[in-house]
N, C-alpha and C. Protein backbone atom coordinates (compact mmCIF):
# COMPACT_ATOMS: atom_id res chain seq x y z
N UNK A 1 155.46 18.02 -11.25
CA UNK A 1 156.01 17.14 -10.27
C UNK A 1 157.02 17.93 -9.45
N UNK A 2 157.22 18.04 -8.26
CA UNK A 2 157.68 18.37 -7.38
C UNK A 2 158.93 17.38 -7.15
N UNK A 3 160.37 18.59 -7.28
CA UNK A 3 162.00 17.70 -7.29
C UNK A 3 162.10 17.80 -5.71
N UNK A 4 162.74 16.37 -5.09
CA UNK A 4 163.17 16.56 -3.64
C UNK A 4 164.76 16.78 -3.68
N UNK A 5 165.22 18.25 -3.40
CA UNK A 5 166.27 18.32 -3.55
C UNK A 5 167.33 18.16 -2.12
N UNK A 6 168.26 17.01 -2.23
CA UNK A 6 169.11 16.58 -0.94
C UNK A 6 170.12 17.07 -1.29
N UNK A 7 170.24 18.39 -0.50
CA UNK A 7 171.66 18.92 0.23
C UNK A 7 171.60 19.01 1.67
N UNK A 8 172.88 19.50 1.40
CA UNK A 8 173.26 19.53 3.29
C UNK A 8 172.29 19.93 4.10
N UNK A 9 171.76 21.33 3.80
CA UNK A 9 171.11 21.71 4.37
C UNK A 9 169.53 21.34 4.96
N UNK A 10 169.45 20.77 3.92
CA UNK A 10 167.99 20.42 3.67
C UNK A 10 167.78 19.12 4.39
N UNK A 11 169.11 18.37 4.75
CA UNK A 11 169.02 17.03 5.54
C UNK A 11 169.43 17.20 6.42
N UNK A 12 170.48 18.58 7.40
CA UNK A 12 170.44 18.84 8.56
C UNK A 12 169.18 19.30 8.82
N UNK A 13 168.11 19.94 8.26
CA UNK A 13 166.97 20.52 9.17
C UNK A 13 166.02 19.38 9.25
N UNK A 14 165.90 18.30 8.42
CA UNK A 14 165.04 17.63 8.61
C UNK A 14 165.59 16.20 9.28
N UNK A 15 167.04 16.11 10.10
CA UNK A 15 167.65 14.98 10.99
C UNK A 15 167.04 16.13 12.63
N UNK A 16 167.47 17.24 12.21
CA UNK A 16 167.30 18.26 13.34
C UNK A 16 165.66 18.16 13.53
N UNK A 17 164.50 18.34 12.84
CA UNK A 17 163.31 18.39 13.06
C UNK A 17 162.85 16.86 13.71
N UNK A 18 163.60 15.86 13.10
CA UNK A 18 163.07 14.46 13.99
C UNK A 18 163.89 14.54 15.20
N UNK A 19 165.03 15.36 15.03
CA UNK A 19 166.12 15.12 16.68
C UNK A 19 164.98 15.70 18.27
N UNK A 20 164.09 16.86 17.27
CA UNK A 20 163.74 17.44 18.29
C UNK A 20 162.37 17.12 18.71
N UNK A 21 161.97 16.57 18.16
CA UNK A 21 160.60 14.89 18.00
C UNK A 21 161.04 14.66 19.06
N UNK A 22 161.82 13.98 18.66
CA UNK A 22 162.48 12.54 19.69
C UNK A 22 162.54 13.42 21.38
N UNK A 23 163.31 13.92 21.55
CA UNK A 23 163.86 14.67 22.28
C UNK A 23 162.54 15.13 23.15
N UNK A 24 161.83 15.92 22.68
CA UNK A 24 160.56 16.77 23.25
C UNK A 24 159.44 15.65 23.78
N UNK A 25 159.56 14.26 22.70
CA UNK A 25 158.98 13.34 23.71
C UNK A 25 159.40 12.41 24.64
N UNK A 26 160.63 12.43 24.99
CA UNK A 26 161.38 12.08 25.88
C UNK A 26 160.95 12.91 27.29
N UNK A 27 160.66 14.46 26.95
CA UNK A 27 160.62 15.19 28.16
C UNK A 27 159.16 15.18 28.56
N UNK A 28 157.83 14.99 28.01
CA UNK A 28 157.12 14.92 28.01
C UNK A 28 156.53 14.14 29.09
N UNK A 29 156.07 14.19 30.52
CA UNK A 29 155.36 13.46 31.24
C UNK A 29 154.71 12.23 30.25
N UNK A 30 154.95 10.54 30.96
CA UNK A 30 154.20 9.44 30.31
C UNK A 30 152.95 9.54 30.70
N UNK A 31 152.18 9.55 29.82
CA UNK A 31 150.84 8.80 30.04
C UNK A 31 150.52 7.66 30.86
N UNK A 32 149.32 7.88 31.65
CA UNK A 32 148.85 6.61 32.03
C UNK A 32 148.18 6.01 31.85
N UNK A 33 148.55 5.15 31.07
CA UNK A 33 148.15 3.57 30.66
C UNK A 33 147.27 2.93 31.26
N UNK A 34 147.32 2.70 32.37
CA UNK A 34 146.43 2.12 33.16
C UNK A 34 147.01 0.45 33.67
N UNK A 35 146.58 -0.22 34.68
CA UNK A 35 147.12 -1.44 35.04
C UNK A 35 146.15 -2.64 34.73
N UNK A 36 146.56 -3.39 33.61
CA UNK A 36 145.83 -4.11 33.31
C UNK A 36 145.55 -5.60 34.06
N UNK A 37 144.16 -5.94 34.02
CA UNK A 37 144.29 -7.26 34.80
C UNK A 37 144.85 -8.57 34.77
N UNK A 38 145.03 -9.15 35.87
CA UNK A 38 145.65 -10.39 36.19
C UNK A 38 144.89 -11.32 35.12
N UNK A 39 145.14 -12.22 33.99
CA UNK A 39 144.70 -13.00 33.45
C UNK A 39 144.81 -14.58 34.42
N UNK A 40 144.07 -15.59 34.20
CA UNK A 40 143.76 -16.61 34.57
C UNK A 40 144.98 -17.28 34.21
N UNK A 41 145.54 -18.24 35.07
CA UNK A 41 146.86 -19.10 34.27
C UNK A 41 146.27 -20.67 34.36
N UNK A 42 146.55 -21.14 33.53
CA UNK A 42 146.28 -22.62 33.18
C UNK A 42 146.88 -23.59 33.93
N UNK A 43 145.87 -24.45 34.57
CA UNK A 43 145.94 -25.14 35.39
C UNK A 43 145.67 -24.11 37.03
N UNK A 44 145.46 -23.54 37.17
CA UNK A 44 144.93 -22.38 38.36
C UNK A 44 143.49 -23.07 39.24
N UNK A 45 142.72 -23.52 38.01
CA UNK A 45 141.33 -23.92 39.18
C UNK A 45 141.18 -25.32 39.20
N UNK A 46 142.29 -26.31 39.09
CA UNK A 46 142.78 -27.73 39.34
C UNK A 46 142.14 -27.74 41.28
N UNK A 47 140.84 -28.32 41.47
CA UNK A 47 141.18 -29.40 42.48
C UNK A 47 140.39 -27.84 43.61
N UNK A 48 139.80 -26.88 42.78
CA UNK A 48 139.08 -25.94 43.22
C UNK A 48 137.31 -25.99 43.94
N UNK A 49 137.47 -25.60 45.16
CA UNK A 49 136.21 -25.94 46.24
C UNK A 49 135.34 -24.68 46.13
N UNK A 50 134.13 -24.85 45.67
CA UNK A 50 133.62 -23.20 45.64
C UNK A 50 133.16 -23.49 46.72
N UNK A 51 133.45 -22.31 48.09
CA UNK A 51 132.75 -21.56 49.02
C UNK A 51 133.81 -22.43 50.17
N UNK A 52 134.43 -22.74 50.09
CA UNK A 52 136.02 -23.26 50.73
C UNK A 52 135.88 -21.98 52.05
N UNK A 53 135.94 -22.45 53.39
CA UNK A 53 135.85 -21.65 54.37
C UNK A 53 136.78 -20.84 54.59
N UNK A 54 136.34 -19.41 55.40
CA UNK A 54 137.53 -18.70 55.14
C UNK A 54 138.61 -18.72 56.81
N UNK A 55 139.39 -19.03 57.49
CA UNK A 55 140.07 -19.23 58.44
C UNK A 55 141.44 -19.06 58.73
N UNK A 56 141.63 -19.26 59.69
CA UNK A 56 143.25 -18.03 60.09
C UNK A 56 144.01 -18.89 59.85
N UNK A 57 144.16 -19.79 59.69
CA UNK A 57 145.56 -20.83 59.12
C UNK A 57 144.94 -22.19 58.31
N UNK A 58 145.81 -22.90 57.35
CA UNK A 58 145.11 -24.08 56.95
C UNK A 58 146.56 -25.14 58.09
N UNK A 59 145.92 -26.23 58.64
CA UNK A 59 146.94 -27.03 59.36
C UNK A 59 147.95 -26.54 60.07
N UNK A 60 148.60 -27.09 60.19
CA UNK A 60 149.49 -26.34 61.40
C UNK A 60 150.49 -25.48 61.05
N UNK A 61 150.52 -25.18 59.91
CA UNK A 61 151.26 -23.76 59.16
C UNK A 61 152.46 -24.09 58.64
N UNK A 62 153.39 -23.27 59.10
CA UNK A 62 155.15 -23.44 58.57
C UNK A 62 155.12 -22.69 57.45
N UNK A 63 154.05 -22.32 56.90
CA UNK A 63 154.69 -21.86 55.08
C UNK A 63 152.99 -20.30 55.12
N UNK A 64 154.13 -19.41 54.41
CA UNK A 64 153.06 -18.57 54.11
C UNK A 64 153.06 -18.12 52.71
N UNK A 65 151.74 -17.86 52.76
CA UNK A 65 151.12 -17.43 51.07
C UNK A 65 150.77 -16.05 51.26
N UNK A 66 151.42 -15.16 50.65
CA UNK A 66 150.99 -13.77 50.70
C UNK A 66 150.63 -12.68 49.64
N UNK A 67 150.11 -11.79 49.31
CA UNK A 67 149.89 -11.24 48.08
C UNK A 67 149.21 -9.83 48.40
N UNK A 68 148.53 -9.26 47.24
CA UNK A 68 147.63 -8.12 46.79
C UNK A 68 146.92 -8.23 46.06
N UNK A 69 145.77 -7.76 46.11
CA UNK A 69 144.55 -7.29 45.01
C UNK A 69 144.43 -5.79 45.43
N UNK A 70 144.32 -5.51 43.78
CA UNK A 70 144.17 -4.34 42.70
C UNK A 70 143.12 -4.30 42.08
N UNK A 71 142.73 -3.35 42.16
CA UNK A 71 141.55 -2.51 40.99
C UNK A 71 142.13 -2.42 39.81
N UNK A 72 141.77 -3.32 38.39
CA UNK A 72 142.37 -3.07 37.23
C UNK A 72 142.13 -1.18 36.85
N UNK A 73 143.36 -0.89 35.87
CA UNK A 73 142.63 0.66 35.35
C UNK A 73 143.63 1.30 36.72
N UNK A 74 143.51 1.41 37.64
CA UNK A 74 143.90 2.80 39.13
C UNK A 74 144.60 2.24 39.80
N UNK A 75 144.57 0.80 39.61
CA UNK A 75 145.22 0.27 41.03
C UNK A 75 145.48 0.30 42.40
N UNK A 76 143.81 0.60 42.66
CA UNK A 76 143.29 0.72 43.87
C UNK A 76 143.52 -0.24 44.68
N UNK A 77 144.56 -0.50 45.54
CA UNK A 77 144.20 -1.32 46.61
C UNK A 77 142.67 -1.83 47.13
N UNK A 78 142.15 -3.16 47.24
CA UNK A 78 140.94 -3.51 47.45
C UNK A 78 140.47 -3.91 48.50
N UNK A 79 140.30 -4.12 49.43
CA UNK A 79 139.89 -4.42 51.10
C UNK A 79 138.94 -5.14 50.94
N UNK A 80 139.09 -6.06 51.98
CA UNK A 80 137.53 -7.15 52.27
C UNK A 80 137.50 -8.39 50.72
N UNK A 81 138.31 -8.12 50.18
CA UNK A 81 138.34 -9.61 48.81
C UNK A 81 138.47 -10.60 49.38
N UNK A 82 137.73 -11.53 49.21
CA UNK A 82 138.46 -13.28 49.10
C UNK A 82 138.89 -13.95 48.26
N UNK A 83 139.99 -14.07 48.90
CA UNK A 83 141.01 -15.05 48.67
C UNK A 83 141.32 -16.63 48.42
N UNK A 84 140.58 -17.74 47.50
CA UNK A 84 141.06 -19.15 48.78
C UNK A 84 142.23 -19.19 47.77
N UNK A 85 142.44 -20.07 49.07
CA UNK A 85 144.29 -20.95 48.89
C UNK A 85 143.92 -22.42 49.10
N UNK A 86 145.03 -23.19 48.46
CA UNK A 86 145.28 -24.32 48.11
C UNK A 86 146.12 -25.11 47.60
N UNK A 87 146.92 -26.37 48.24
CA UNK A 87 148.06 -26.87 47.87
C UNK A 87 148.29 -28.12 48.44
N UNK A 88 149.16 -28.97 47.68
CA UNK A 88 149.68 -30.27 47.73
C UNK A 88 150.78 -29.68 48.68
N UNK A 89 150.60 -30.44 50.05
CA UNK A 89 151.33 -29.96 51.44
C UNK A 89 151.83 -31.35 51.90
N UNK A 90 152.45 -31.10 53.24
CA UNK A 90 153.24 -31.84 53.69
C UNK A 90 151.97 -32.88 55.00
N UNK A 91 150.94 -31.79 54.51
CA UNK A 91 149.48 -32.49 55.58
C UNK A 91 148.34 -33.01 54.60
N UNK A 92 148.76 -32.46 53.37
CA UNK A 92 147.55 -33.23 52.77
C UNK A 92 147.23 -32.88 51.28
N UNK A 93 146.84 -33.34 50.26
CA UNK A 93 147.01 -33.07 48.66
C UNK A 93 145.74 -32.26 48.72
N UNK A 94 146.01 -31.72 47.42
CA UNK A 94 145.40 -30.24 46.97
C UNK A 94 143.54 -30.49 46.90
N UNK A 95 143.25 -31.54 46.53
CA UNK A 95 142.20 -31.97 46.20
C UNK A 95 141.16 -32.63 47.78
N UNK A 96 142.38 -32.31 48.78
CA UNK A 96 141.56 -33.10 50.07
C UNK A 96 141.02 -31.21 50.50
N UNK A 97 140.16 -31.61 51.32
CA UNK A 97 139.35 -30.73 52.20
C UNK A 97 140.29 -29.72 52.63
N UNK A 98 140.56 -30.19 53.89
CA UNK A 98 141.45 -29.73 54.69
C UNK A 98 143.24 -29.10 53.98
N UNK A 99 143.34 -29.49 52.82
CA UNK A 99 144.26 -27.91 52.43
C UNK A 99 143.65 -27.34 51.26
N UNK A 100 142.70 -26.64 51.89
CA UNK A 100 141.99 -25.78 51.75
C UNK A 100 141.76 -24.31 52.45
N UNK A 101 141.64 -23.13 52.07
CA UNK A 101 140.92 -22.27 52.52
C UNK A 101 141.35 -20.66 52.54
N UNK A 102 140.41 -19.77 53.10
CA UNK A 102 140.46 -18.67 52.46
C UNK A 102 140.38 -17.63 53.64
N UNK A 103 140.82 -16.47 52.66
CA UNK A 103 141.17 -15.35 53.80
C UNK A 103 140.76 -14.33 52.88
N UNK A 104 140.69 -13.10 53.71
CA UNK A 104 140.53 -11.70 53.10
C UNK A 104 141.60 -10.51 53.30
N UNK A 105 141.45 -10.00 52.27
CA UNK A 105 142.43 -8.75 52.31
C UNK A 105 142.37 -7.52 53.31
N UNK A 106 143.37 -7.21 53.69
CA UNK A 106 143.09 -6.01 54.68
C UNK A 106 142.71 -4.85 54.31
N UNK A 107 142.99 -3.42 54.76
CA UNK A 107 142.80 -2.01 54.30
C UNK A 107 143.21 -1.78 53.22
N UNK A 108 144.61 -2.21 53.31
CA UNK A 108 145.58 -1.94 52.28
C UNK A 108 145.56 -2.91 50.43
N UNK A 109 144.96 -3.49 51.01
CA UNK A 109 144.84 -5.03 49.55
C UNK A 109 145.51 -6.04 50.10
N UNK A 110 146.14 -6.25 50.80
CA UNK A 110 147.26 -7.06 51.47
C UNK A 110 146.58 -8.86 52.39
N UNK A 111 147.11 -9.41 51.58
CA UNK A 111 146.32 -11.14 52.15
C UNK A 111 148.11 -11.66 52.52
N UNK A 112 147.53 -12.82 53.89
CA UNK A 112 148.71 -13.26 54.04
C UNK A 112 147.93 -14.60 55.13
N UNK A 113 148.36 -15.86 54.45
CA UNK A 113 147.87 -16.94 55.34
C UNK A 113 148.92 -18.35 55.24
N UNK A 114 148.99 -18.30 56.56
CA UNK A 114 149.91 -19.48 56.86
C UNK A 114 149.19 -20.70 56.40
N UNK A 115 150.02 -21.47 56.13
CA UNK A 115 149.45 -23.38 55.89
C UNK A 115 150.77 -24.09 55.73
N UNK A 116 150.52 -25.39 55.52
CA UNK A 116 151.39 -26.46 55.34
C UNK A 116 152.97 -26.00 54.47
N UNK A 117 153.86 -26.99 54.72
CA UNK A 117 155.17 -26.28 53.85
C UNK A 117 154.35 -27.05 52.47
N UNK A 118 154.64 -26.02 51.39
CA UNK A 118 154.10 -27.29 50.10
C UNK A 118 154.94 -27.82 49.33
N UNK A 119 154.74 -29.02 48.89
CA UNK A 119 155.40 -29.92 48.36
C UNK A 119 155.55 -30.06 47.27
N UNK A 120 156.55 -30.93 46.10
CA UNK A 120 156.18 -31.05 44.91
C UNK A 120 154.85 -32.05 44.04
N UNK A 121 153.95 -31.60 43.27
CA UNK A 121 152.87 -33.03 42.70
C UNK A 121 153.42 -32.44 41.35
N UNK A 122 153.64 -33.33 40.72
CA UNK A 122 154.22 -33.57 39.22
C UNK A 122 155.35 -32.56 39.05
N UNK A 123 156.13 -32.53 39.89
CA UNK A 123 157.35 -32.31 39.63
C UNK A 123 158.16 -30.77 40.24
N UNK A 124 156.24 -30.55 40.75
CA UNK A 124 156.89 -29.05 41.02
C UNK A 124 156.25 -28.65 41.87
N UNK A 125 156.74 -27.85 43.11
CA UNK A 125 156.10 -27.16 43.91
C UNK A 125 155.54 -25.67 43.59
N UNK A 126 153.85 -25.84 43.92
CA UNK A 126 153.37 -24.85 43.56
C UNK A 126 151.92 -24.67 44.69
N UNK A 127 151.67 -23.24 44.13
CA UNK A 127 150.00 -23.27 45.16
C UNK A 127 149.39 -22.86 44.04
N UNK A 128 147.74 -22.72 44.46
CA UNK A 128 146.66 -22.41 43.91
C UNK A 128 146.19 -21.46 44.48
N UNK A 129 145.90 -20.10 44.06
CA UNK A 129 144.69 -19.08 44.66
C UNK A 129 143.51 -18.68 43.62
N UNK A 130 142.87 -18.28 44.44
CA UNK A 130 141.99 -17.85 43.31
C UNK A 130 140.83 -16.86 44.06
N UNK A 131 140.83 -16.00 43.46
CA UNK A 131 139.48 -14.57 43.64
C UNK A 131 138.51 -14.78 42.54
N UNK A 132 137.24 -15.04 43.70
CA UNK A 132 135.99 -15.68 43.40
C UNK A 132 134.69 -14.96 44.11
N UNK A 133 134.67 -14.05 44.38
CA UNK A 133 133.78 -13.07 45.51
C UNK A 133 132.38 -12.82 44.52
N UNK A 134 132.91 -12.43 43.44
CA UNK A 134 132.01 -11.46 41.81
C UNK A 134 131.50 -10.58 41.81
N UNK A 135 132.22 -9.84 42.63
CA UNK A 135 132.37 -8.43 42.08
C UNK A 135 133.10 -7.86 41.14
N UNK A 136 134.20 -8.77 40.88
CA UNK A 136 134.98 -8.43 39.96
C UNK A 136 135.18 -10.10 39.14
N UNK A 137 135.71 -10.18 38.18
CA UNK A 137 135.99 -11.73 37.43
C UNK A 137 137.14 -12.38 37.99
N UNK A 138 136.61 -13.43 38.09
CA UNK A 138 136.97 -14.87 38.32
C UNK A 138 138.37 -14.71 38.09
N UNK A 139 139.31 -15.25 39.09
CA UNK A 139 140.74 -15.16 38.53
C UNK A 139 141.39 -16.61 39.18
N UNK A 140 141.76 -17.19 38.57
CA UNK A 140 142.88 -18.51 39.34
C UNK A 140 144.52 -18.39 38.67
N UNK A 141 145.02 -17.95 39.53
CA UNK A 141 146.86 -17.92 39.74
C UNK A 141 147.32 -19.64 40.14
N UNK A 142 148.36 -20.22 39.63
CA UNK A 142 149.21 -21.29 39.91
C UNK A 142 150.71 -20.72 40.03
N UNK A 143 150.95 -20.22 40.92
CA UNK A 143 152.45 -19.88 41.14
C UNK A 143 153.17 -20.99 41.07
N UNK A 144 154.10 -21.29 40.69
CA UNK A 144 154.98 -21.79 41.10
C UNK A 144 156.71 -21.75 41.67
N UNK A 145 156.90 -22.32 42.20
CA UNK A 145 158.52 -22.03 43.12
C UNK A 145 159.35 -22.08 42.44
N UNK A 146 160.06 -21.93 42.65
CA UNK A 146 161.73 -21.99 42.33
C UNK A 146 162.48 -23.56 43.12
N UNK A 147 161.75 -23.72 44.47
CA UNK A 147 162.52 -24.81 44.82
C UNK A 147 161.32 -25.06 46.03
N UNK A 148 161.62 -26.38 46.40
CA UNK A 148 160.26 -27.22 47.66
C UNK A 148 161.39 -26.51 48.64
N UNK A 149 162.16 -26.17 48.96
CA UNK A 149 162.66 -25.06 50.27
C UNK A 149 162.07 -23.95 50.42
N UNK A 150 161.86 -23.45 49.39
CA UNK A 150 161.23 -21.80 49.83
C UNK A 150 160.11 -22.19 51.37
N UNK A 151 160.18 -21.41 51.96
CA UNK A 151 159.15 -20.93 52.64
C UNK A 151 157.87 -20.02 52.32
N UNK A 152 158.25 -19.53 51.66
CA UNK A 152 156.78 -18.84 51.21
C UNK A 152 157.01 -18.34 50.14
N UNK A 153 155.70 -17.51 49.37
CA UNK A 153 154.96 -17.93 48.18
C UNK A 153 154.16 -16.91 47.93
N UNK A 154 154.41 -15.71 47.07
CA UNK A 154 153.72 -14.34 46.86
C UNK A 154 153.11 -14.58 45.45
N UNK A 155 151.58 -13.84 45.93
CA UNK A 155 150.99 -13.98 44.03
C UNK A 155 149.93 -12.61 44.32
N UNK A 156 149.74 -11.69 43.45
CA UNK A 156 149.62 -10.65 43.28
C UNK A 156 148.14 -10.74 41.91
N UNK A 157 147.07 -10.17 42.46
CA UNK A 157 145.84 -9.84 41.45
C UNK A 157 145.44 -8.38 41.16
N UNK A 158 145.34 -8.40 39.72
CA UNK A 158 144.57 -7.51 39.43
C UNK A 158 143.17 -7.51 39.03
N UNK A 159 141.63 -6.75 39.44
CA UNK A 159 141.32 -7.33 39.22
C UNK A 159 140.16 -6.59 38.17
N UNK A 160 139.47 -6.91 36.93
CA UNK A 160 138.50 -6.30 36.49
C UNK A 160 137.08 -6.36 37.14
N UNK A 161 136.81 -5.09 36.89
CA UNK A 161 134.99 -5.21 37.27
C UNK A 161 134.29 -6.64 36.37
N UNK A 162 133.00 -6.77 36.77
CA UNK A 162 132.29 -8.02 36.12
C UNK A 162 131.55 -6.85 34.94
């Protein structure tokens, strides 16, 4: 049987051998991980129109919804995605036609579409988006506000291949 003998020495080199662990992976460039995708949030595809037209404003505006889509994994900015939007507004509840509708992302990943100011339905002001194209999976976001004042309303996708 093998004695573990603790002296000084023997527990400075081995506090010193983890000091320099620690240390050496501290300096070490991080790995990349990769950016994982936007999961679905509950209550997201409430009151959802598949093939919802895509157009430069819903109603007569006042409030904007803006965001990004990402390539899960690289985080490639994605161009040409659709987008729809949807919300209990000051022109019309989430479930009517008309606040409805959808837009696409630019060069950059970048979506941005005016509609109605939105309002609170059960207590809280919120919107609905959702990326539905299928090229990549199905995603529905429910942001919600901080307060029925805000003016606008950022929600951000990542997205996986199908």
């Amino acid at each position: 049987m093998t004695a573990v003998v603790f002296n000084r020495r023997n527990l400075l080199a081995a506090g010193g051998s983890v000091l320099a662990t620690g240390i050496s992976g501290l300096l070490l460039p991080a790995r990349a991980q990769g950016i994982a995708p936007t999961p679905s949030m509950s209550g997201g595809s409430n009151n959802y129109r598949k093939g919802a037209p895509t157009v430069d404003r819903i109603g007569k505006g006042g409030f904007w919804i803006s965001g990004t889509v990402r390539r899960a994994g690289d985080g490639t900015p994605l161009a040409g995605q659709r987008i729809q939007i949807w919300a209990h507004t000051t022109e019309g509840q989430e479930h009517e036609p008309q606040s409805h509708g959808a837009t696409l992302t630019d060069k950059n990943g970048a979506f941005r579409l005016e509609m109605p100011q939105i309002i609170p339905i059960f207590g809280q002001p919120h919107g609905h988006l959702a990326y539905d194209s299928g090229e990549f999976k199905t995603v529905f976001l429910r942001p919600v506000m901080r307060s029925a004042k805000e003016t606008s309303l950022e929600a951000h996708f990542v997205l996986q291949p199908v």
